[in-house]
ModelCIF file with pLDDT and N, C-alpha, C, O atoms, coordinates in Angstrom:
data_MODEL
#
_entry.id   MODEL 
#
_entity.id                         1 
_entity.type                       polymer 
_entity.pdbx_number_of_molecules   1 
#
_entity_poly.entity_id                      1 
_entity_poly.type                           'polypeptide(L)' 
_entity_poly.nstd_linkage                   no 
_entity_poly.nstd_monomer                   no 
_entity_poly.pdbx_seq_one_letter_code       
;(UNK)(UNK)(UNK)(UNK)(UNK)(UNK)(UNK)(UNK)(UNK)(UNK)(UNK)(UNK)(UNK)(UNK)(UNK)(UNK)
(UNK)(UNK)(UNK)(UNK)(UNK)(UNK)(UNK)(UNK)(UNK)(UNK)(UNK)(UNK)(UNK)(UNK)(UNK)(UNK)
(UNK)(UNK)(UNK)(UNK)(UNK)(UNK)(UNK)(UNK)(UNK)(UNK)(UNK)(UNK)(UNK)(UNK)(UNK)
;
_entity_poly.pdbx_seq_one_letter_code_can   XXXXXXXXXXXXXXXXXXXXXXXXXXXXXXXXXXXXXXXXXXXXXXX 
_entity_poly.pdbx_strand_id                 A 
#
loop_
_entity_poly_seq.entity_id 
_entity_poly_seq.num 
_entity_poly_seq.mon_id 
_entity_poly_seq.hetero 
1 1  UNK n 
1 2  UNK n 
1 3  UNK n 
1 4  UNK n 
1 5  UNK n 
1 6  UNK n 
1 7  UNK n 
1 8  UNK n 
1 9  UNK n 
1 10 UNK n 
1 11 UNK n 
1 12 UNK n 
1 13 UNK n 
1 14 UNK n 
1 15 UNK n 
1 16 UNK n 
1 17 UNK n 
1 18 UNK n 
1 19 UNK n 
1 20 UNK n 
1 21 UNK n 
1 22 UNK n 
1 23 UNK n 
1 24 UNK n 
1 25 UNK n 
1 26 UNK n 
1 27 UNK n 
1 28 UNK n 
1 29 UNK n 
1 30 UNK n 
1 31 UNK n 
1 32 UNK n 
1 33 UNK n 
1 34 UNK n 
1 35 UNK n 
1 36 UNK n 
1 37 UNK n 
1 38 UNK n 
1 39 UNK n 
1 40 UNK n 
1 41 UNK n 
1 42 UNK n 
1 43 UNK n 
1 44 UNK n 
1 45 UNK n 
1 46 UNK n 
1 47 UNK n 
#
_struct_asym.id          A 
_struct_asym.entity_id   1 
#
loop_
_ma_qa_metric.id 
_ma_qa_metric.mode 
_ma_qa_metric.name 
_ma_qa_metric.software_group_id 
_ma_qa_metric.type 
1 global pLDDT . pLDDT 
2 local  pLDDT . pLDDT 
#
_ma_qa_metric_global.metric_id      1 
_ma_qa_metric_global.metric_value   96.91 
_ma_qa_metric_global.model_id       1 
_ma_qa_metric_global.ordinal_id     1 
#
loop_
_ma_qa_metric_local.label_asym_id 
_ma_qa_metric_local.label_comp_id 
_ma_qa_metric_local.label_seq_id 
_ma_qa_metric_local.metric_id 
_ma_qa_metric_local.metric_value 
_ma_qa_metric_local.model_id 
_ma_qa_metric_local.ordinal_id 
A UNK 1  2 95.00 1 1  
A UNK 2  2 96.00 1 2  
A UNK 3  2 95.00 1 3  
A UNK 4  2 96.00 1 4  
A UNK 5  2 98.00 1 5  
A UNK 6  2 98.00 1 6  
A UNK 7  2 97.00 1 7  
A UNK 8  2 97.00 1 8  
A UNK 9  2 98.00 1 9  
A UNK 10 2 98.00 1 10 
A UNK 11 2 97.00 1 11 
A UNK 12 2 97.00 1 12 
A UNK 13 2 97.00 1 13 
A UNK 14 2 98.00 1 14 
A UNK 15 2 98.00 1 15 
A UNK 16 2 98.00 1 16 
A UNK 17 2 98.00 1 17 
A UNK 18 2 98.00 1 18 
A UNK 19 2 98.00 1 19 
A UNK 20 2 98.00 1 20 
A UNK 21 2 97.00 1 21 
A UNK 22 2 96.00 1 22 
A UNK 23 2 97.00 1 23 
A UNK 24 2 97.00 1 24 
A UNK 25 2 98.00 1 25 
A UNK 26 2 98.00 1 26 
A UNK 27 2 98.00 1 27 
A UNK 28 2 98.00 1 28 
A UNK 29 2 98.00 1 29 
A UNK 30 2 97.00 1 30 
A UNK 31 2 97.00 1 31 
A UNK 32 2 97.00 1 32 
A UNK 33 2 97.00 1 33 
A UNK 34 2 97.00 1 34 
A UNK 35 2 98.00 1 35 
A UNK 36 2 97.00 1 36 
A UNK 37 2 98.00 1 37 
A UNK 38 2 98.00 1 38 
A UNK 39 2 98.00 1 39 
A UNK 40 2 98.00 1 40 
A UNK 41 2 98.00 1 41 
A UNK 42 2 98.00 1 42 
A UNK 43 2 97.00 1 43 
A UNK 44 2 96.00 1 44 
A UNK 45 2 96.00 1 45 
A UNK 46 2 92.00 1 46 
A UNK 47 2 84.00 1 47 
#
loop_
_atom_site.group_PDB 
_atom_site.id 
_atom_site.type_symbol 
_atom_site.label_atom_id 
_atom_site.label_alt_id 
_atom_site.label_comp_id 
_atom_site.label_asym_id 
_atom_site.label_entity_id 
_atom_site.label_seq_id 
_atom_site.pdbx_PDB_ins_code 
_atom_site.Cartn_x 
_atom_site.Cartn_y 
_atom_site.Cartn_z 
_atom_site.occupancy 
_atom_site.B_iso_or_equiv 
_atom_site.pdbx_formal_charge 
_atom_site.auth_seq_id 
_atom_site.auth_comp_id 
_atom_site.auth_asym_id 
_atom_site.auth_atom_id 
_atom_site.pdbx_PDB_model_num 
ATOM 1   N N  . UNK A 1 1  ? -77.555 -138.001 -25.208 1.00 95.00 ? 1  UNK A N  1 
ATOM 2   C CA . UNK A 1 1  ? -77.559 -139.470 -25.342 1.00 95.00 ? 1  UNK A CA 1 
ATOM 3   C C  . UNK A 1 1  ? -77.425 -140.129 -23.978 1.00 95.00 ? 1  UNK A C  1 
ATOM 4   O O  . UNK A 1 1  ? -77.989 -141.215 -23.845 1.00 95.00 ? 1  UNK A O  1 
ATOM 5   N N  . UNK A 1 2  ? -76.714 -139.590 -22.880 1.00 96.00 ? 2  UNK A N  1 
ATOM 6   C CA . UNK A 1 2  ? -76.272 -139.868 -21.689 1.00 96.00 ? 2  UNK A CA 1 
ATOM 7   C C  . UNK A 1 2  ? -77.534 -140.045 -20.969 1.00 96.00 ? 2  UNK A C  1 
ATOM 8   O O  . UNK A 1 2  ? -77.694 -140.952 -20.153 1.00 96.00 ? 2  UNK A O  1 
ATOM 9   N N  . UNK A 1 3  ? -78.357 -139.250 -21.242 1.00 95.00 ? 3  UNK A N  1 
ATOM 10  C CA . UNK A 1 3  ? -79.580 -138.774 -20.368 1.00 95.00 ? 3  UNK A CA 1 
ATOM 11  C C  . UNK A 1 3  ? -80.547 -139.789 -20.852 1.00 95.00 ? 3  UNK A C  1 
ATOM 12  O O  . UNK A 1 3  ? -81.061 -140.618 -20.100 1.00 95.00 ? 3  UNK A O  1 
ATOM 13  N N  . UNK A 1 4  ? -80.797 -139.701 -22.189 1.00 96.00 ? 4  UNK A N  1 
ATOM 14  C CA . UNK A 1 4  ? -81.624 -140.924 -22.870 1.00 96.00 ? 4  UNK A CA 1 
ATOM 15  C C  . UNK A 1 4  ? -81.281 -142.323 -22.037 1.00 96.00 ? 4  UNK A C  1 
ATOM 16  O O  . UNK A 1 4  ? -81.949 -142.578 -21.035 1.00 96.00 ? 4  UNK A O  1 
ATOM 17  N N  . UNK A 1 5  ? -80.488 -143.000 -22.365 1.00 98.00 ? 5  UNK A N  1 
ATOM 18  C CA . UNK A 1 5  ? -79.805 -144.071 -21.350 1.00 98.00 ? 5  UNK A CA 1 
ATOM 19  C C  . UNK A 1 5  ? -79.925 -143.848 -20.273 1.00 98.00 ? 5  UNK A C  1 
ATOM 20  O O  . UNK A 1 5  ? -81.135 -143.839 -20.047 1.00 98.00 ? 5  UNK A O  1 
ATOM 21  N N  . UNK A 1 6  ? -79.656 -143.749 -19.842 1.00 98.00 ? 6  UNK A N  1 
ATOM 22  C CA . UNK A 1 6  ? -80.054 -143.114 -18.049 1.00 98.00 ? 6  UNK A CA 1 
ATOM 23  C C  . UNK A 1 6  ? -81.384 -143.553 -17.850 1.00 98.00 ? 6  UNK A C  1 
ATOM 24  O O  . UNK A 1 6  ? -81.750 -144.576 -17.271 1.00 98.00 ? 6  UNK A O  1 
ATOM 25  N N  . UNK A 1 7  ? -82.217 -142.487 -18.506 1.00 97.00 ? 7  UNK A N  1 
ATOM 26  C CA . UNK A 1 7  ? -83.323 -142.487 -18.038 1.00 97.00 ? 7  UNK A CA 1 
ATOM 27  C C  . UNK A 1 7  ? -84.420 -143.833 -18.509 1.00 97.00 ? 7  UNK A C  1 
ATOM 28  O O  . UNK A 1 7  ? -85.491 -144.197 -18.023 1.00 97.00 ? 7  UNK A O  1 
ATOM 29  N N  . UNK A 1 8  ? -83.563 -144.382 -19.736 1.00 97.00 ? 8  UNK A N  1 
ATOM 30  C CA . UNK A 1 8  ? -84.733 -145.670 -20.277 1.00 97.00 ? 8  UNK A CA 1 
ATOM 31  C C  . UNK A 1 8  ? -84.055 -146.782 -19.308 1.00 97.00 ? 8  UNK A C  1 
ATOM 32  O O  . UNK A 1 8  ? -84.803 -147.612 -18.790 1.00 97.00 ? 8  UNK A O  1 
ATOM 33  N N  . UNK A 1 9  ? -83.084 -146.811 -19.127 1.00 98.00 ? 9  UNK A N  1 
ATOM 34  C CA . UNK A 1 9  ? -82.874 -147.874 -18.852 1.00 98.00 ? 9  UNK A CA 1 
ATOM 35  C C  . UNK A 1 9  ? -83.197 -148.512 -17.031 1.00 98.00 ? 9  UNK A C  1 
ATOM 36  O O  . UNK A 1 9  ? -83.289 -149.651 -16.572 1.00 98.00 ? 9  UNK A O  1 
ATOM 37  N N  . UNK A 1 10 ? -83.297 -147.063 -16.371 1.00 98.00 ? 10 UNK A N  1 
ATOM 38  C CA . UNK A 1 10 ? -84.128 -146.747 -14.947 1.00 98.00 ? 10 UNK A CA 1 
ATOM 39  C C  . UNK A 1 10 ? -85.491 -147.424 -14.736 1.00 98.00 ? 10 UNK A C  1 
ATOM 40  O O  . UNK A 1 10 ? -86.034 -148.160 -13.912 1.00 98.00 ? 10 UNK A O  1 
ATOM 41  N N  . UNK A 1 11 ? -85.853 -146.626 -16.227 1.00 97.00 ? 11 UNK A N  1 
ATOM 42  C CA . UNK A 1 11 ? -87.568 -146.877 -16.295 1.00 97.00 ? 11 UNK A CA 1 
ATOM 43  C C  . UNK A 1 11 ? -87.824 -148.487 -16.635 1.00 97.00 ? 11 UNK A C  1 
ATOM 44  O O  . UNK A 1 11 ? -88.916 -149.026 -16.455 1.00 97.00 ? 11 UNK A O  1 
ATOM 45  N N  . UNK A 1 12 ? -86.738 -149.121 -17.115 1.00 97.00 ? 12 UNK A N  1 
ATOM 46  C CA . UNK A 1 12 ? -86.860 -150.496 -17.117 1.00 97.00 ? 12 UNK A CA 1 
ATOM 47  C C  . UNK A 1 12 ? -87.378 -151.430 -15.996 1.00 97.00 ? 12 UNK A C  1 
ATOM 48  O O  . UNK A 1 12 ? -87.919 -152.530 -16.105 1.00 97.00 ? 12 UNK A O  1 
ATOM 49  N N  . UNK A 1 13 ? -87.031 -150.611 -14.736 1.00 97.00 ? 13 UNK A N  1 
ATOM 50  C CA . UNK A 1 13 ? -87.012 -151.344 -13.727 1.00 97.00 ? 13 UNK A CA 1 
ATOM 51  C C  . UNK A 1 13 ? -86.543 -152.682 -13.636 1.00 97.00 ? 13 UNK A C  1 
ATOM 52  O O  . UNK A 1 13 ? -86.993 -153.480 -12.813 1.00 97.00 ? 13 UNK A O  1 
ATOM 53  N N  . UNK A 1 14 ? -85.565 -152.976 -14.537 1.00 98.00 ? 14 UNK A N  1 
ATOM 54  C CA . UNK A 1 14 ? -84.812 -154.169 -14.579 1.00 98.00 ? 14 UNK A CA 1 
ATOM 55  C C  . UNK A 1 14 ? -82.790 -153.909 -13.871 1.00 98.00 ? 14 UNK A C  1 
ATOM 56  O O  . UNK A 1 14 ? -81.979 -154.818 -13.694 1.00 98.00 ? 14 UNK A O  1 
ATOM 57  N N  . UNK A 1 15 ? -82.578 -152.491 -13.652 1.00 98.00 ? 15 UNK A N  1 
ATOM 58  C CA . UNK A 1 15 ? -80.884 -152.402 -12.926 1.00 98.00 ? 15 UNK A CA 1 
ATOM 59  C C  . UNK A 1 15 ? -81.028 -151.556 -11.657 1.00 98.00 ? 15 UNK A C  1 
ATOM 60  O O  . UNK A 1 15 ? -82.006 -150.952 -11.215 1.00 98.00 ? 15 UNK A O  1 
ATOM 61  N N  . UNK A 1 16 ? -79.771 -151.683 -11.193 1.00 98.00 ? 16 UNK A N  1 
ATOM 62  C CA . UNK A 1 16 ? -79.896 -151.397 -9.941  1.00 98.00 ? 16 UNK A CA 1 
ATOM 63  C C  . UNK A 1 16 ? -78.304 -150.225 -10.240 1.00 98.00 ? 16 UNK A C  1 
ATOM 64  O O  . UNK A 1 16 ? -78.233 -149.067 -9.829  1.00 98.00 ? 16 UNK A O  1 
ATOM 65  N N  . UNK A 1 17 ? -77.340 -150.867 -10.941 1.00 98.00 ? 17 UNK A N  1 
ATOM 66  C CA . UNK A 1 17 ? -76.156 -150.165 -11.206 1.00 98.00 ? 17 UNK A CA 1 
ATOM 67  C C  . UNK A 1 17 ? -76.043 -148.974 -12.076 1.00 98.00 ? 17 UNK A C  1 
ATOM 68  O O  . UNK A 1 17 ? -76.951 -148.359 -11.518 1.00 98.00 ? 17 UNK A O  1 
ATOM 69  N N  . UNK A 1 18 ? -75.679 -148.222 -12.931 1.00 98.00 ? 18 UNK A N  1 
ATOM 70  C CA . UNK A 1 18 ? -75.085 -148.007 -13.758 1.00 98.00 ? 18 UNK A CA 1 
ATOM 71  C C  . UNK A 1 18 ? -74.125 -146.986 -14.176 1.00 98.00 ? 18 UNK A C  1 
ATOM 72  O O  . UNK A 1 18 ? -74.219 -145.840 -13.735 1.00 98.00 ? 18 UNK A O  1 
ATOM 73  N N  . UNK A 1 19 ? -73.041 -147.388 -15.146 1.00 98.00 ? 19 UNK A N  1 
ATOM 74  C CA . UNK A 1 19 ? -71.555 -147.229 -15.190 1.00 98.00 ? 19 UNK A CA 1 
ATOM 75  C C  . UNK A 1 19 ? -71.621 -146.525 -16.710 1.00 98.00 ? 19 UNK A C  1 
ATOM 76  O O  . UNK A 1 19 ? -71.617 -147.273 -17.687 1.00 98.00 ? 19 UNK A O  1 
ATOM 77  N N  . UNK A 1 20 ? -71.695 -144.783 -16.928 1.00 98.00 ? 20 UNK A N  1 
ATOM 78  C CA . UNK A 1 20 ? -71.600 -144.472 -18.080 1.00 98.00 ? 20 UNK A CA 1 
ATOM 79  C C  . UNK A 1 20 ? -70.086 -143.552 -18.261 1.00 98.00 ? 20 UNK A C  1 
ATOM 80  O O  . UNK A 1 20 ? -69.527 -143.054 -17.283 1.00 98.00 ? 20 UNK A O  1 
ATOM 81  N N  . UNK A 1 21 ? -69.703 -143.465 -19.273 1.00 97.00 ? 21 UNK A N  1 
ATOM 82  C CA . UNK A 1 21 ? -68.258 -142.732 -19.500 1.00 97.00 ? 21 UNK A CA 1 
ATOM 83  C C  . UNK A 1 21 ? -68.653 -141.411 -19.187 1.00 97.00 ? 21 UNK A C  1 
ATOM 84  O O  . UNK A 1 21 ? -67.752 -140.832 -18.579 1.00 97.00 ? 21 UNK A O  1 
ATOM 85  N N  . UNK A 1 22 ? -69.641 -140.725 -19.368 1.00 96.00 ? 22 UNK A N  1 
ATOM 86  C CA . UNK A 1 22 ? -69.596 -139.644 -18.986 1.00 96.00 ? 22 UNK A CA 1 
ATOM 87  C C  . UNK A 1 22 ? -70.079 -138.816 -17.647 1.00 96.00 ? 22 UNK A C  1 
ATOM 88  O O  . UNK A 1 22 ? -70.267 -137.608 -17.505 1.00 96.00 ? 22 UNK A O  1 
ATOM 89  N N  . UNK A 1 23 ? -70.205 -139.852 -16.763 1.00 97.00 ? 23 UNK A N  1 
ATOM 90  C CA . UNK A 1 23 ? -70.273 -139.940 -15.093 1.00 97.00 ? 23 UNK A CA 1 
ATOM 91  C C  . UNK A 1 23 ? -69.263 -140.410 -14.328 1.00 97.00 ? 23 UNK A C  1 
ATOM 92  O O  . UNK A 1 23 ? -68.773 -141.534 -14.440 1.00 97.00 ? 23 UNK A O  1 
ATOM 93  N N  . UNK A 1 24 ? -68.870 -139.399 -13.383 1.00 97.00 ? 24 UNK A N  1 
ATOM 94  C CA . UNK A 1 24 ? -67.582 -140.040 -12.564 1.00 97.00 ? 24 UNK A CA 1 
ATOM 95  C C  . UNK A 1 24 ? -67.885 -141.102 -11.399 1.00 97.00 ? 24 UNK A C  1 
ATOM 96  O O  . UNK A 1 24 ? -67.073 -141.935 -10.999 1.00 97.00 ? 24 UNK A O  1 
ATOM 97  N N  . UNK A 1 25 ? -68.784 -140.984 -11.072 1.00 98.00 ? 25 UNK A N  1 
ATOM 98  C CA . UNK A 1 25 ? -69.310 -142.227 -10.120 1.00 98.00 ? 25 UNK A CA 1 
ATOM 99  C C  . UNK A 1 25 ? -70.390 -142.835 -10.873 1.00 98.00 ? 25 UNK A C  1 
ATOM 100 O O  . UNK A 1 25 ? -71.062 -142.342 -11.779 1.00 98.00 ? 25 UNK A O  1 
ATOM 101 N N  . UNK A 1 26 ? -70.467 -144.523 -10.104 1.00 98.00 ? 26 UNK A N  1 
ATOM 102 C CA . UNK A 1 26 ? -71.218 -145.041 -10.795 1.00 98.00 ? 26 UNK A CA 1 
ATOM 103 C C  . UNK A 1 26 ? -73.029 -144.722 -10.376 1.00 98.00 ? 26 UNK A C  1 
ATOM 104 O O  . UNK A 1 26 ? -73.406 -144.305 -9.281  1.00 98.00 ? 26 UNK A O  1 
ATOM 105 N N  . UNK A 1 27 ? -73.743 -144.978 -11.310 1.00 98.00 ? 27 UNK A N  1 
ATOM 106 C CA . UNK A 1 27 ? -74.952 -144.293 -10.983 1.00 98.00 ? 27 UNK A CA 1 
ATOM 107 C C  . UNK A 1 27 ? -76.236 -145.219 -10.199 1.00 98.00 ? 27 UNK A C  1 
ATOM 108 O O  . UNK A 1 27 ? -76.747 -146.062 -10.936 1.00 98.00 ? 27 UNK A O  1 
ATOM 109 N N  . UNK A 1 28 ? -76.693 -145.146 -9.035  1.00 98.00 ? 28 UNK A N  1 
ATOM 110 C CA . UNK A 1 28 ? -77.413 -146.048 -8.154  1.00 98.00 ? 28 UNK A CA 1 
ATOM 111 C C  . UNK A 1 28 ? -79.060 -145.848 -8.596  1.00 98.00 ? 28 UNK A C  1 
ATOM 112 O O  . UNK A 1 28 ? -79.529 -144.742 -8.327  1.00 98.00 ? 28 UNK A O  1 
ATOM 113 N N  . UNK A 1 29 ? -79.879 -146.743 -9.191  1.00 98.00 ? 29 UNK A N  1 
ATOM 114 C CA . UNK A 1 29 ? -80.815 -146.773 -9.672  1.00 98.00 ? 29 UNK A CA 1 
ATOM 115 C C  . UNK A 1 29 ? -81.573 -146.392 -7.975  1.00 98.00 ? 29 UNK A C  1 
ATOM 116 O O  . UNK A 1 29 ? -81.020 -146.775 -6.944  1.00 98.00 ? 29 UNK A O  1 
ATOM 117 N N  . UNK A 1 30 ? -82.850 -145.619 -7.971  1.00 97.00 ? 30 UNK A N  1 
ATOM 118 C CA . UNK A 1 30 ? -83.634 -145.408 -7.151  1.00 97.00 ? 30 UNK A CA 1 
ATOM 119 C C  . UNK A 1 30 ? -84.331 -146.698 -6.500  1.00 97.00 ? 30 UNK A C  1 
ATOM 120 O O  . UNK A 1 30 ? -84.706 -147.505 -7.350  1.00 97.00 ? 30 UNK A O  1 
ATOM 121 N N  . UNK A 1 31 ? -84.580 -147.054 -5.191  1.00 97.00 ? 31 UNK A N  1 
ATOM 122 C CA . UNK A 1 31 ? -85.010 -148.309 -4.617  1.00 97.00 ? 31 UNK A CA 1 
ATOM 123 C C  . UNK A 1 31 ? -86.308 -148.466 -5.391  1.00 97.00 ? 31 UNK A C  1 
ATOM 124 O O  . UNK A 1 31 ? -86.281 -149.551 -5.973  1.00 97.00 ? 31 UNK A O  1 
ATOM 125 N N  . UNK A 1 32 ? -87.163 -147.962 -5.566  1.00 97.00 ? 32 UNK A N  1 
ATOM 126 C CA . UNK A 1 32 ? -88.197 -147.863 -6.277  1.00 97.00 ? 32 UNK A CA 1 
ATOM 127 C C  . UNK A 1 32 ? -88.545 -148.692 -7.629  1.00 97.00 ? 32 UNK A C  1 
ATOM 128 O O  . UNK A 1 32 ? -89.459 -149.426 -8.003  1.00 97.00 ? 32 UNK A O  1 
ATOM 129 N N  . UNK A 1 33 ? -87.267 -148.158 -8.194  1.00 97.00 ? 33 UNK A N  1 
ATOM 130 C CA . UNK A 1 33 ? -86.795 -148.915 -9.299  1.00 97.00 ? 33 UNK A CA 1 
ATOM 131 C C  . UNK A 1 33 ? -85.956 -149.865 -9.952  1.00 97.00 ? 33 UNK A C  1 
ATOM 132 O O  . UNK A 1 33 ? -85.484 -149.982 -11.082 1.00 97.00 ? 33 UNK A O  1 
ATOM 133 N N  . UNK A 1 34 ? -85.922 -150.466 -8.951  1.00 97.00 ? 34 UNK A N  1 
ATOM 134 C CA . UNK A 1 34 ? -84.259 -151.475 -9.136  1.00 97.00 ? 34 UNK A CA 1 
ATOM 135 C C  . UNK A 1 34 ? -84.380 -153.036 -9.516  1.00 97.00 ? 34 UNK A C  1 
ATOM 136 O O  . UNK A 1 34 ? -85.213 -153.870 -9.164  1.00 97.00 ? 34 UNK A O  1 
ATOM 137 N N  . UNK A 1 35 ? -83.435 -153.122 -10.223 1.00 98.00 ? 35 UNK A N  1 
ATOM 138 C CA . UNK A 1 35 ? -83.562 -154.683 -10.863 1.00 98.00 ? 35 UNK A CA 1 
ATOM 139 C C  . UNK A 1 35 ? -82.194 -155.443 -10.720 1.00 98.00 ? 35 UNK A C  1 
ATOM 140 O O  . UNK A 1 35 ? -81.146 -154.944 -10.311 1.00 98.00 ? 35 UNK A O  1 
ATOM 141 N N  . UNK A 1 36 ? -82.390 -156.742 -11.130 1.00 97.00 ? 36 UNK A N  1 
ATOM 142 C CA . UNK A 1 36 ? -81.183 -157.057 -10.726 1.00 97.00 ? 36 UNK A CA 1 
ATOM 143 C C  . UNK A 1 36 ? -79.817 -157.204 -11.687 1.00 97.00 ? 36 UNK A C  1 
ATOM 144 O O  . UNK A 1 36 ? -79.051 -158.162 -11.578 1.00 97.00 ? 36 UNK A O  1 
ATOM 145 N N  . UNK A 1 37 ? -79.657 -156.286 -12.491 1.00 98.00 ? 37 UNK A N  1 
ATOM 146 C CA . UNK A 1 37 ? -78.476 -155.893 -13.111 1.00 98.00 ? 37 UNK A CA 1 
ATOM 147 C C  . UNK A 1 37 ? -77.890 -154.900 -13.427 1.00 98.00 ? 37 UNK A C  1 
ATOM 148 O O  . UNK A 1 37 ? -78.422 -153.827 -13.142 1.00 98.00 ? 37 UNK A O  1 
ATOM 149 N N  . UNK A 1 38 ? -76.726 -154.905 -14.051 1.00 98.00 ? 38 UNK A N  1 
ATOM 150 C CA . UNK A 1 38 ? -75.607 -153.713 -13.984 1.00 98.00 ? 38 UNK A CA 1 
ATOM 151 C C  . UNK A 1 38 ? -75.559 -153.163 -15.842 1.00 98.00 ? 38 UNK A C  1 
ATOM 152 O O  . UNK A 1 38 ? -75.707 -153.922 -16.801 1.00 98.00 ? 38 UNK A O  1 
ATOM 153 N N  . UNK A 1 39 ? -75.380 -152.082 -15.884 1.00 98.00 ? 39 UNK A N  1 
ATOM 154 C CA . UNK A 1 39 ? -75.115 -151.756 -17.349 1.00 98.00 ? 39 UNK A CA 1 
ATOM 155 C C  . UNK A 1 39 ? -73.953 -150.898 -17.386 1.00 98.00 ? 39 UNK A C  1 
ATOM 156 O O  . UNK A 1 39 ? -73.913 -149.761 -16.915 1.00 98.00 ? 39 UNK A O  1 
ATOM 157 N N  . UNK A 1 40 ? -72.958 -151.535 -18.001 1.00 98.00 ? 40 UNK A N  1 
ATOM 158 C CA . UNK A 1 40 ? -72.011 -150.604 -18.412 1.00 98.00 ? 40 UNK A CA 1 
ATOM 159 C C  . UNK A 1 40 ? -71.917 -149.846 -19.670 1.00 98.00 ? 40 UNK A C  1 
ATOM 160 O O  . UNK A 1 40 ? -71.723 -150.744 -20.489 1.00 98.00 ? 40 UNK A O  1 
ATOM 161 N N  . UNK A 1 41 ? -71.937 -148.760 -20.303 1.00 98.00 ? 41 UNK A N  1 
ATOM 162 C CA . UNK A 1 41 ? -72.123 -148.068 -21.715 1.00 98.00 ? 41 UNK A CA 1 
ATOM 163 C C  . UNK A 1 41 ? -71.384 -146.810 -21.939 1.00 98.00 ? 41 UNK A C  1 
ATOM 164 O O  . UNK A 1 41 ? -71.182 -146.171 -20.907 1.00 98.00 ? 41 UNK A O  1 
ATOM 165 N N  . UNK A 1 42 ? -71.047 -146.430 -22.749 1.00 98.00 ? 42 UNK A N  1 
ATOM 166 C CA . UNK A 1 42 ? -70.855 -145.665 -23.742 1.00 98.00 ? 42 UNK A CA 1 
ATOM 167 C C  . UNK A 1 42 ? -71.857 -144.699 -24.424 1.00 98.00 ? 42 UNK A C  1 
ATOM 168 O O  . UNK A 1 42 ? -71.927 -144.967 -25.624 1.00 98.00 ? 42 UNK A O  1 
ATOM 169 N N  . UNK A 1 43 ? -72.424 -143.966 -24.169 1.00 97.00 ? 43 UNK A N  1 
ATOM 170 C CA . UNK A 1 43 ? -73.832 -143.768 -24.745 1.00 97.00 ? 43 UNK A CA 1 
ATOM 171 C C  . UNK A 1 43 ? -73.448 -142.976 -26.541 1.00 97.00 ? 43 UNK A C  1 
ATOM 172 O O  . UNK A 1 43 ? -74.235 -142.775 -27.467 1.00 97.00 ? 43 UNK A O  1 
ATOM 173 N N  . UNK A 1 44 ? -72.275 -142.756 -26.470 1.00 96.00 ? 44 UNK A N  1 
ATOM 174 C CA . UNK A 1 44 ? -72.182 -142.079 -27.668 1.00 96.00 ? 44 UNK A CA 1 
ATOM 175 C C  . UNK A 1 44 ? -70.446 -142.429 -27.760 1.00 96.00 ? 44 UNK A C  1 
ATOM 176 O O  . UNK A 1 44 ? -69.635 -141.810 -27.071 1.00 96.00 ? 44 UNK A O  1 
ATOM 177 N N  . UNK A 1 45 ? -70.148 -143.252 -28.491 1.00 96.00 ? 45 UNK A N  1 
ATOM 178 C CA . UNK A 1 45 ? -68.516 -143.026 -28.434 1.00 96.00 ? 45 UNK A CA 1 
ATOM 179 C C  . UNK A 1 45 ? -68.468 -142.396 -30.337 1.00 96.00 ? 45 UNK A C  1 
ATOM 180 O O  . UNK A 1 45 ? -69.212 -142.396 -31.318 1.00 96.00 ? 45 UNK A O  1 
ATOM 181 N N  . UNK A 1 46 ? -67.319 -142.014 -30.021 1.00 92.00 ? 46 UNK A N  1 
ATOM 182 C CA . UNK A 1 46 ? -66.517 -141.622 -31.844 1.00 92.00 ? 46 UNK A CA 1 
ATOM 183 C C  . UNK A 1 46 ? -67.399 -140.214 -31.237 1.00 92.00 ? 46 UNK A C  1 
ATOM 184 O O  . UNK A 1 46 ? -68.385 -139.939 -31.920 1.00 92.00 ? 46 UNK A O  1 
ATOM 185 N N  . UNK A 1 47 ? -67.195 -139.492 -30.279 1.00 84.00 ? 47 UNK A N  1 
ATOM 186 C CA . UNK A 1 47 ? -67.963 -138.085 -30.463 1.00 84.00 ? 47 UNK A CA 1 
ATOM 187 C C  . UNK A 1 47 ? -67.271 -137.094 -30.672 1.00 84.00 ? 47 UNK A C  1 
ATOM 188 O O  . UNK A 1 47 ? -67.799 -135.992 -30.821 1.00 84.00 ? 47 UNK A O  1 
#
């Protein structure tokens, strides 16, 4: 689920941030791909 998120939300080319529970640092979208917002998530909680 982590990876799913990750990876759609990259391909958005709409963030530049992102902050998932199951990453200890926050994750820096590629210059390539960057937009101008942050996503914070959970990609799976109650697991």
């Amino acid at each position: 689920s982590n990876s799913l998120v990750i990876n759609m939300l990259q391909s958005s080319y709409s963030t530049c941030v992102l902050v998932s529970e199951e990453n200890k640092e926050a994750i820096i979208t590629p210059k390539e791909k960057r937009g101008k917002y942050v996503v914070c998530f959970d990609p799976l909680d109650g697991s």
